[in-house]
C-alpha atoms as a PDB file:
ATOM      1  CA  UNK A   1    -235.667  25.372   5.670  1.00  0.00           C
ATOM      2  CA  UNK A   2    -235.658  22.015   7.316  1.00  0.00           C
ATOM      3  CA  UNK A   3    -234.788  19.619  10.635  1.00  0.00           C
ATOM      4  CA  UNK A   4    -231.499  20.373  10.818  1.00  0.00           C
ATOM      5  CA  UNK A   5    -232.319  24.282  10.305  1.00  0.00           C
ATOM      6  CA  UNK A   6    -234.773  25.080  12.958  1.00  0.00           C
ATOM      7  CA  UNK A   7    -232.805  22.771  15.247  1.00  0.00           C
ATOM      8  CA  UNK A   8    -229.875  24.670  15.445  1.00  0.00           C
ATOM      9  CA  UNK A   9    -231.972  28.221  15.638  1.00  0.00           C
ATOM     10  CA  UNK A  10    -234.383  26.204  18.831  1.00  0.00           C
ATOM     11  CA  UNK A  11    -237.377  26.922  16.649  1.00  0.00           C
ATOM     12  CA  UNK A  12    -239.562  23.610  17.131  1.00  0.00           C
ATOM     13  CA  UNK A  13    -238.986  20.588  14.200  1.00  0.00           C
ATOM     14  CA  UNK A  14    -242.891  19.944  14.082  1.00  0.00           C
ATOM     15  CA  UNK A  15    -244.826  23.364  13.200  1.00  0.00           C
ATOM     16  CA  UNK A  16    -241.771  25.488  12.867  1.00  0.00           C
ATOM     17  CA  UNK A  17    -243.335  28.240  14.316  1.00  0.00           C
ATOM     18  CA  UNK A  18    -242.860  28.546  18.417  1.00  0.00           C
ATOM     19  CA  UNK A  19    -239.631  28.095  20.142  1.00  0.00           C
ATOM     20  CA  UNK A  20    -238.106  24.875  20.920  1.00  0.00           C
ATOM     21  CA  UNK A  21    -238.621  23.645  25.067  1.00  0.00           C
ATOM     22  CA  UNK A  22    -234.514  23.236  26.237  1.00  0.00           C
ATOM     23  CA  UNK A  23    -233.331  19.623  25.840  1.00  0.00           C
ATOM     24  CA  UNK A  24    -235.683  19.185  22.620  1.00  0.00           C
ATOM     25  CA  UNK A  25    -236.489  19.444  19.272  1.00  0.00           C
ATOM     26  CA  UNK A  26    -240.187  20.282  19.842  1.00  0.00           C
ATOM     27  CA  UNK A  27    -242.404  23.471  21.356  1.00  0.00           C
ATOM     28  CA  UNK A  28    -244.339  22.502  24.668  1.00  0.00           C
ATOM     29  CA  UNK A  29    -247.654  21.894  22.578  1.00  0.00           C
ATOM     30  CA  UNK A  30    -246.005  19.746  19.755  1.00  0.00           C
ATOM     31  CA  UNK A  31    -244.329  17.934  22.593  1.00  0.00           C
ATOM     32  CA  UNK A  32    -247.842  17.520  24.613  1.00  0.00           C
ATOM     33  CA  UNK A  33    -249.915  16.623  21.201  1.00  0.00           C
ATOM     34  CA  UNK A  34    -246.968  13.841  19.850  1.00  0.00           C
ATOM     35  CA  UNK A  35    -247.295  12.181  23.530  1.00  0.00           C
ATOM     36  CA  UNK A  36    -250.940  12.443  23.102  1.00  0.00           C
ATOM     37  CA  UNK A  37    -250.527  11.274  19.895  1.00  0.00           C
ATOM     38  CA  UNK A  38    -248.438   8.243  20.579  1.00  0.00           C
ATOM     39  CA  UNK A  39    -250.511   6.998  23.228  1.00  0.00           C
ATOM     40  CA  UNK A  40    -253.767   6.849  21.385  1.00  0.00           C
ATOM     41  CA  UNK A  41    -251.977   4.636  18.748  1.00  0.00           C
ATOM     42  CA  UNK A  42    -250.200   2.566  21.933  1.00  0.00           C
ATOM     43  CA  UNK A  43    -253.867   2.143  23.513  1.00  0.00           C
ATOM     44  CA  UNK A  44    -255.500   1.191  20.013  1.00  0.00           C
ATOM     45  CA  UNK A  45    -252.813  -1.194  19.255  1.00  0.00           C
ATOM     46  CA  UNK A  46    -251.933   0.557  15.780  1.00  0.00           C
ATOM     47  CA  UNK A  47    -248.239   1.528  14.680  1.00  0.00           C
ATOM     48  CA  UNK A  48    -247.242   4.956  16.574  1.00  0.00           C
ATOM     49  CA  UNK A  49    -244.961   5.779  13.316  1.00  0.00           C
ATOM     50  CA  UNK A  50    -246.720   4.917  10.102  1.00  0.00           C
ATOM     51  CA  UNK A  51    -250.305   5.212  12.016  1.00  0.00           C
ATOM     52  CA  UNK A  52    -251.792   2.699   9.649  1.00  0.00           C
ATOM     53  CA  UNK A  53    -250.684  -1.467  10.670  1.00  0.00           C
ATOM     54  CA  UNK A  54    -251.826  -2.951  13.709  1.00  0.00           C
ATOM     55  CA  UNK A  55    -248.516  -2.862  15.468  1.00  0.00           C
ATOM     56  CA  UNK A  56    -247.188  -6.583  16.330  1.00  0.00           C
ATOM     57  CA  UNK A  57    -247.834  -8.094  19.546  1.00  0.00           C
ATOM     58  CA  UNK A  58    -246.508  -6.844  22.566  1.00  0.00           C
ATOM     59  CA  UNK A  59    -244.474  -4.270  20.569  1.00  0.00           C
ATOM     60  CA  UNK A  60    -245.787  -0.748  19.313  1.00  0.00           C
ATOM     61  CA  UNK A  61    -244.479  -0.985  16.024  1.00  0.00           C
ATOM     62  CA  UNK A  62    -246.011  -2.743  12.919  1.00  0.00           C
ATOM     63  CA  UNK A  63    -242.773  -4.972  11.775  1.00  0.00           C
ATOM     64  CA  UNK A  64    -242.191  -2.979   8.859  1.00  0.00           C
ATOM     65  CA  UNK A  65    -241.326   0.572  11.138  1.00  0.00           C
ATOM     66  CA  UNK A  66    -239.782  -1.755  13.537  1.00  0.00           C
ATOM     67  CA  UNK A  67    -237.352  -2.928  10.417  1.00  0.00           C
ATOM     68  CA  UNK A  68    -236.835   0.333   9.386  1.00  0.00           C
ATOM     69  CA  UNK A  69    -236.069   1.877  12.473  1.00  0.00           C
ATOM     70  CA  UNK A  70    -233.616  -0.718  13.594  1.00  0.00           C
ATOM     71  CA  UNK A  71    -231.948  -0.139  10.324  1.00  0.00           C
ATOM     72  CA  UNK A  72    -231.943   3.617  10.816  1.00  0.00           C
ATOM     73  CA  UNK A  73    -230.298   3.011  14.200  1.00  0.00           C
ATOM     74  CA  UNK A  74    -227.486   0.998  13.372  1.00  0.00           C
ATOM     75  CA  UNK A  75    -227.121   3.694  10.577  1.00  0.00           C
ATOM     76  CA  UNK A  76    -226.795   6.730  13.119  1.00  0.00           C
ATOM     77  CA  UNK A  77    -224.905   4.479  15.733  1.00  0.00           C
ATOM     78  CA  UNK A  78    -222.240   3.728  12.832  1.00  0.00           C
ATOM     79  CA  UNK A  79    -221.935   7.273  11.636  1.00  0.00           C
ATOM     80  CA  UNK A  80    -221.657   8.442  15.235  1.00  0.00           C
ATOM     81  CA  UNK A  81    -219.072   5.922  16.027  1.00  0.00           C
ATOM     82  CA  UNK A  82    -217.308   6.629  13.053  1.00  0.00           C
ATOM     83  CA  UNK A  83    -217.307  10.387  14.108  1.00  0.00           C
ATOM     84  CA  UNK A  84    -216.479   9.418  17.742  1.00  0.00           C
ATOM     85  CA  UNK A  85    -213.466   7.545  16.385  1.00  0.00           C
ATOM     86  CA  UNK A  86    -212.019  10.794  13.941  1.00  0.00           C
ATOM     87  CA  UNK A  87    -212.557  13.183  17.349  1.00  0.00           C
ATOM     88  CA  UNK A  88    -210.921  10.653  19.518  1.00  0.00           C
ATOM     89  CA  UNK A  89    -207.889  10.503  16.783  1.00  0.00           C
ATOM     90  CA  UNK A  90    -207.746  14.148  16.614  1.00  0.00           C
ATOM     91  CA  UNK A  91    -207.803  14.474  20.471  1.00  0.00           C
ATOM     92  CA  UNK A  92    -205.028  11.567  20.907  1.00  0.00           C
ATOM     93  CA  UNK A  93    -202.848  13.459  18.386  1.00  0.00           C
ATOM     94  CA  UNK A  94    -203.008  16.692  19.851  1.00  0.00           C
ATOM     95  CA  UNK A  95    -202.145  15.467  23.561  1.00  0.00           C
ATOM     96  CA  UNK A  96    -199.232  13.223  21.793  1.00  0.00           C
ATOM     97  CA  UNK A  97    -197.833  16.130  19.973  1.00  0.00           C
ATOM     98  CA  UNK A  98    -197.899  18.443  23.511  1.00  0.00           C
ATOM     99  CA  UNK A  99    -196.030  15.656  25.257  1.00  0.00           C
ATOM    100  CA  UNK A 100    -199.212  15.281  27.448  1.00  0.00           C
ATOM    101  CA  UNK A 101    -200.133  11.319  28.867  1.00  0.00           C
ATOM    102  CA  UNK A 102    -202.972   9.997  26.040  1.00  0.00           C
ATOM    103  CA  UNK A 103    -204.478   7.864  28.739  1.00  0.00           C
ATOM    104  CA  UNK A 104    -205.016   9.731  31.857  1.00  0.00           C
ATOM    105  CA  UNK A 105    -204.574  12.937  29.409  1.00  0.00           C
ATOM    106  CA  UNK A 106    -203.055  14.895  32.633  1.00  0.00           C
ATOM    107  CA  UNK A 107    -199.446  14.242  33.518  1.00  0.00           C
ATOM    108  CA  UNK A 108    -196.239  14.802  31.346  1.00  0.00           C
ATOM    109  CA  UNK A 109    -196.087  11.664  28.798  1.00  0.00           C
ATOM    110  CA  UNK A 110    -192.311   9.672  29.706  1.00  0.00           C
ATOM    111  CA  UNK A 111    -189.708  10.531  26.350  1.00  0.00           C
ATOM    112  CA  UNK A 112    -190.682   8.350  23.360  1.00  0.00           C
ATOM    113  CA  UNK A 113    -193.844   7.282  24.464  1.00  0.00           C
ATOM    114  CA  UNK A 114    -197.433   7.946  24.749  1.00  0.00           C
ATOM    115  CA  UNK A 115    -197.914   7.513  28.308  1.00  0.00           C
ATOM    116  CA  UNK A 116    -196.952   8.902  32.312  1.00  0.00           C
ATOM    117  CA  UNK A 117    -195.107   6.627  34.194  1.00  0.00           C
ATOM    118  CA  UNK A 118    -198.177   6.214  36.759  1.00  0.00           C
ATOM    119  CA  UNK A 119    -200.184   5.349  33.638  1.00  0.00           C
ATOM    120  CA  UNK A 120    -197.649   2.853  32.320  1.00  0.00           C
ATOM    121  CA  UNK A 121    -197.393   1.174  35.796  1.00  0.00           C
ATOM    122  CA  UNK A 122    -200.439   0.533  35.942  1.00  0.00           C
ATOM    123  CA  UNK A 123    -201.756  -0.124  32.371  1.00  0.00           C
ATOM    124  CA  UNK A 124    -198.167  -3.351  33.297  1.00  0.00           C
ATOM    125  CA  UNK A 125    -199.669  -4.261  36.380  1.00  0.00           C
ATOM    126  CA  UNK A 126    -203.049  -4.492  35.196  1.00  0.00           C
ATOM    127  CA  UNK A 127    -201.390  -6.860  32.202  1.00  0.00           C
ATOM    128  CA  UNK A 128    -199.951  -8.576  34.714  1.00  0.00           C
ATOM    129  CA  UNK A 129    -202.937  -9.489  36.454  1.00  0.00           C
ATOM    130  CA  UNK A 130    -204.368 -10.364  33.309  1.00  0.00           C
ATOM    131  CA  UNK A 131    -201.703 -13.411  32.784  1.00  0.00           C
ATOM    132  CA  UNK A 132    -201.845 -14.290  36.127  1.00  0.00           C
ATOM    133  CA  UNK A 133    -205.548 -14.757  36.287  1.00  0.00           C
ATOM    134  CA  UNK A 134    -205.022 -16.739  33.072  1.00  0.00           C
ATOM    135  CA  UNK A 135    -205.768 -20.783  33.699  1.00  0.00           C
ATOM    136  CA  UNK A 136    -203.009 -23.236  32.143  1.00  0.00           C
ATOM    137  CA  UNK A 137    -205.687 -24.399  29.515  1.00  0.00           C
ATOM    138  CA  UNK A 138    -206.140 -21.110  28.105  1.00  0.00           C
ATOM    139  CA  UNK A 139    -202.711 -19.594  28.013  1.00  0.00           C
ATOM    140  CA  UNK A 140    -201.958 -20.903  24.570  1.00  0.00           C
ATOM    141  CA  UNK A 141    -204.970 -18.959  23.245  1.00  0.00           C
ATOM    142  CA  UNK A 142    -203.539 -15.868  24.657  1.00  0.00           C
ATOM    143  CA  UNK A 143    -200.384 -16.519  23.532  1.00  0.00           C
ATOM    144  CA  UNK A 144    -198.403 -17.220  26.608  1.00  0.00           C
ATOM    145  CA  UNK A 145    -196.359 -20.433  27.048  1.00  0.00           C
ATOM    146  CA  UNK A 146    -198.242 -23.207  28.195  1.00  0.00           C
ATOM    147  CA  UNK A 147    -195.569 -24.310  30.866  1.00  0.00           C
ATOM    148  CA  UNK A 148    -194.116 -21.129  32.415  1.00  0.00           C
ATOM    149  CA  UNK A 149    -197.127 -18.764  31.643  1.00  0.00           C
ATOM    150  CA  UNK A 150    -194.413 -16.344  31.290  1.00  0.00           C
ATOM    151  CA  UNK A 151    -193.417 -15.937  27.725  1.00  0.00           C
ATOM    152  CA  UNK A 152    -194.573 -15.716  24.761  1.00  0.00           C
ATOM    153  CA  UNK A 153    -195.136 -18.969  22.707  1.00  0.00           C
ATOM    154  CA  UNK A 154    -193.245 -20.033  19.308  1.00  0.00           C
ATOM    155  CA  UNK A 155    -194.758 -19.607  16.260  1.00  0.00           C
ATOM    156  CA  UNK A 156    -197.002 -22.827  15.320  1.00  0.00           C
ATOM    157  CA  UNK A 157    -196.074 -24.247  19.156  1.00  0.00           C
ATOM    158  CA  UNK A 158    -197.752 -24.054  22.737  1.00  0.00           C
ATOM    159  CA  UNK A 159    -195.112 -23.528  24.330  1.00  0.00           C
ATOM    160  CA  UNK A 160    -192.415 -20.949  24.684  1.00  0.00           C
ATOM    161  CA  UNK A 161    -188.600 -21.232  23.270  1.00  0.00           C
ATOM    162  CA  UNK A 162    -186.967 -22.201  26.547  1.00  0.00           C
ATOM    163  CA  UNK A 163    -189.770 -24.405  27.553  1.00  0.00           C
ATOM    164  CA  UNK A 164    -189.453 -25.996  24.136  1.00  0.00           C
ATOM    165  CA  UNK A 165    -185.533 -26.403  24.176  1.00  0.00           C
ATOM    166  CA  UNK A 166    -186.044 -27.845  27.938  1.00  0.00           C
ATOM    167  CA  UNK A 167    -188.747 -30.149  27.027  1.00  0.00           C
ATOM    168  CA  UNK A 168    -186.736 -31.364  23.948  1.00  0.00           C
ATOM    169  CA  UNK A 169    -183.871 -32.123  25.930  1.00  0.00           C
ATOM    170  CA  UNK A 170    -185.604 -34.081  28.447  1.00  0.00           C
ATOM    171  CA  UNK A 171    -187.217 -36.533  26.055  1.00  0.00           C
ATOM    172  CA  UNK A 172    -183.954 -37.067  24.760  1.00  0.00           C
ATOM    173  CA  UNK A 173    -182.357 -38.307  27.917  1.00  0.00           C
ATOM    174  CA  UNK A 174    -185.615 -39.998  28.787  1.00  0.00           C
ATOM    175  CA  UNK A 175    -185.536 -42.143  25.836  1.00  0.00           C
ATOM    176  CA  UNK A 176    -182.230 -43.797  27.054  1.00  0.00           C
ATOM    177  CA  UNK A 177    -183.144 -44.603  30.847  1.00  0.00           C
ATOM    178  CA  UNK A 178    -183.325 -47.847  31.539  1.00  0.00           C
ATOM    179  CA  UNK A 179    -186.839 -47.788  32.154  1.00  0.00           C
ATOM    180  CA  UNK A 180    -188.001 -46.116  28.978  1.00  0.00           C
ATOM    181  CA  UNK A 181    -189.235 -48.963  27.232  1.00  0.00           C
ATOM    182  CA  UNK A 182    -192.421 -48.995  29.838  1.00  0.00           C
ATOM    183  CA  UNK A 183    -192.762 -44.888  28.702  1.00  0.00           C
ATOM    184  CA  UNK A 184    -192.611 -46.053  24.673  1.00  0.00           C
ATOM    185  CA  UNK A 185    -195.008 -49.266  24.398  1.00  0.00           C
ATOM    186  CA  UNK A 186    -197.142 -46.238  26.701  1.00  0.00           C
ATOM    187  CA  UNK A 187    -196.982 -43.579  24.180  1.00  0.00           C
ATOM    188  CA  UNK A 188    -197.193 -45.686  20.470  1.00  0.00           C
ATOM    189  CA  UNK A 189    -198.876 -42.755  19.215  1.00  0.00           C
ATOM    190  CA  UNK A 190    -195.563 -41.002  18.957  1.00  0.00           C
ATOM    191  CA  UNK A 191    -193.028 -43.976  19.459  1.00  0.00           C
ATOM    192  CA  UNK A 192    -194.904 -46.151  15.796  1.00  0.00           C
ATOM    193  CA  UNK A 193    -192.393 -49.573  16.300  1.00  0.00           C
ATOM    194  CA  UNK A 194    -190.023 -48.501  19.017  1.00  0.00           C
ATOM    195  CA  UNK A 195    -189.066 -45.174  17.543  1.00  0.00           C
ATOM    196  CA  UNK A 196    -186.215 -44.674  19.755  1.00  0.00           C
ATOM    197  CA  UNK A 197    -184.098 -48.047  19.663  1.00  0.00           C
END
């Protein structure tokens, strides 16, 4: 018989002999004896989980516990997650198979889709505010058009395809104005010896 054992049955995880207090592992005396217990170390400076190594300043763990029980936490927060994530998928496929909203998990989900209308609305408007709230510098990043902040850009360009077929047609016709020799010796980056004449 172990932890997990006398756990389930409320018998207490330290002397496995009185009941469990509710909302713990441990009997009223183990619980009263491991505060004790920890406090003594705490006030003595010494590791309250191995009991042996001066714990490390300003901590109350020796840095050898303190490794192993961060490890052991990110263990038991990955394995929870992970089991989070399978009861979440089970829960999200049960309401999608009823025809019941996933997201507010409530109202009738619309035909061919996951989600109310109320929920939709407001899962677009929210998206919505999103973009709007966007600044012109960081739209490409999102992937909306650097110009119109409307669209969706091109692939390997910053800018959408309408604001792309504009832009291209403008520097066409600008090229042949009669001041667009100002606008070329301007721009020799992209104009190397008059590129347009």
């Amino acid at each position: 018989m172990g932890y997990d054992f006398y756990r389930r049955n409320g018998i207490c995880t330290r002397c496995g002999k009185k009941s469990s207090e509710q909302g713990s592992v441990l009997c009223a005396d183990c619980a009263k004896y491991k505060k004790e217990d920890y406090n003594l170390c705490k006030d003595l400076k010494i590791c309250v989980r191995c009991h042996k190594n001066p714990a490390e300043p300003n901590k109350v763990m020796c840095l050898e516990c303190a490794d192993k029980d961060s490890e052991q936490s990110r263990k038991n927060r990955q394995r929870n997650s992970e089991k989070q994530k399978k009861r979440d998928l089970g829960k999200y496929n049960r309401l999608k198979e009823m025809g019941i909203c996933t997201y507010c998990k409530h109202e009738k989900a619309v035909t061919g889709k996951t989600k109310c209308a109320k929920c939709l609305a407001k899962i677009r408007n929210k998206r919505n505010a999103k973009k709007a709230d966007i600044e012109r510098s960081e739209r490409v990043a999102y992937g909306i058009c650097y110009i119109c902040g409307k669209d969706k850009v091109m692939n390997g360009k910053g800018v959408c395809e309408k604001c792309y077929e504009k832009r291209t047609e403008s520097i066409g016709k600008i090229m042949y104005l009669p001041g667009s020799d100002f606008w070329r010796n301007e721009n020799k980056l992209i104009f190397v010896n008059g590129g347009g004449k």
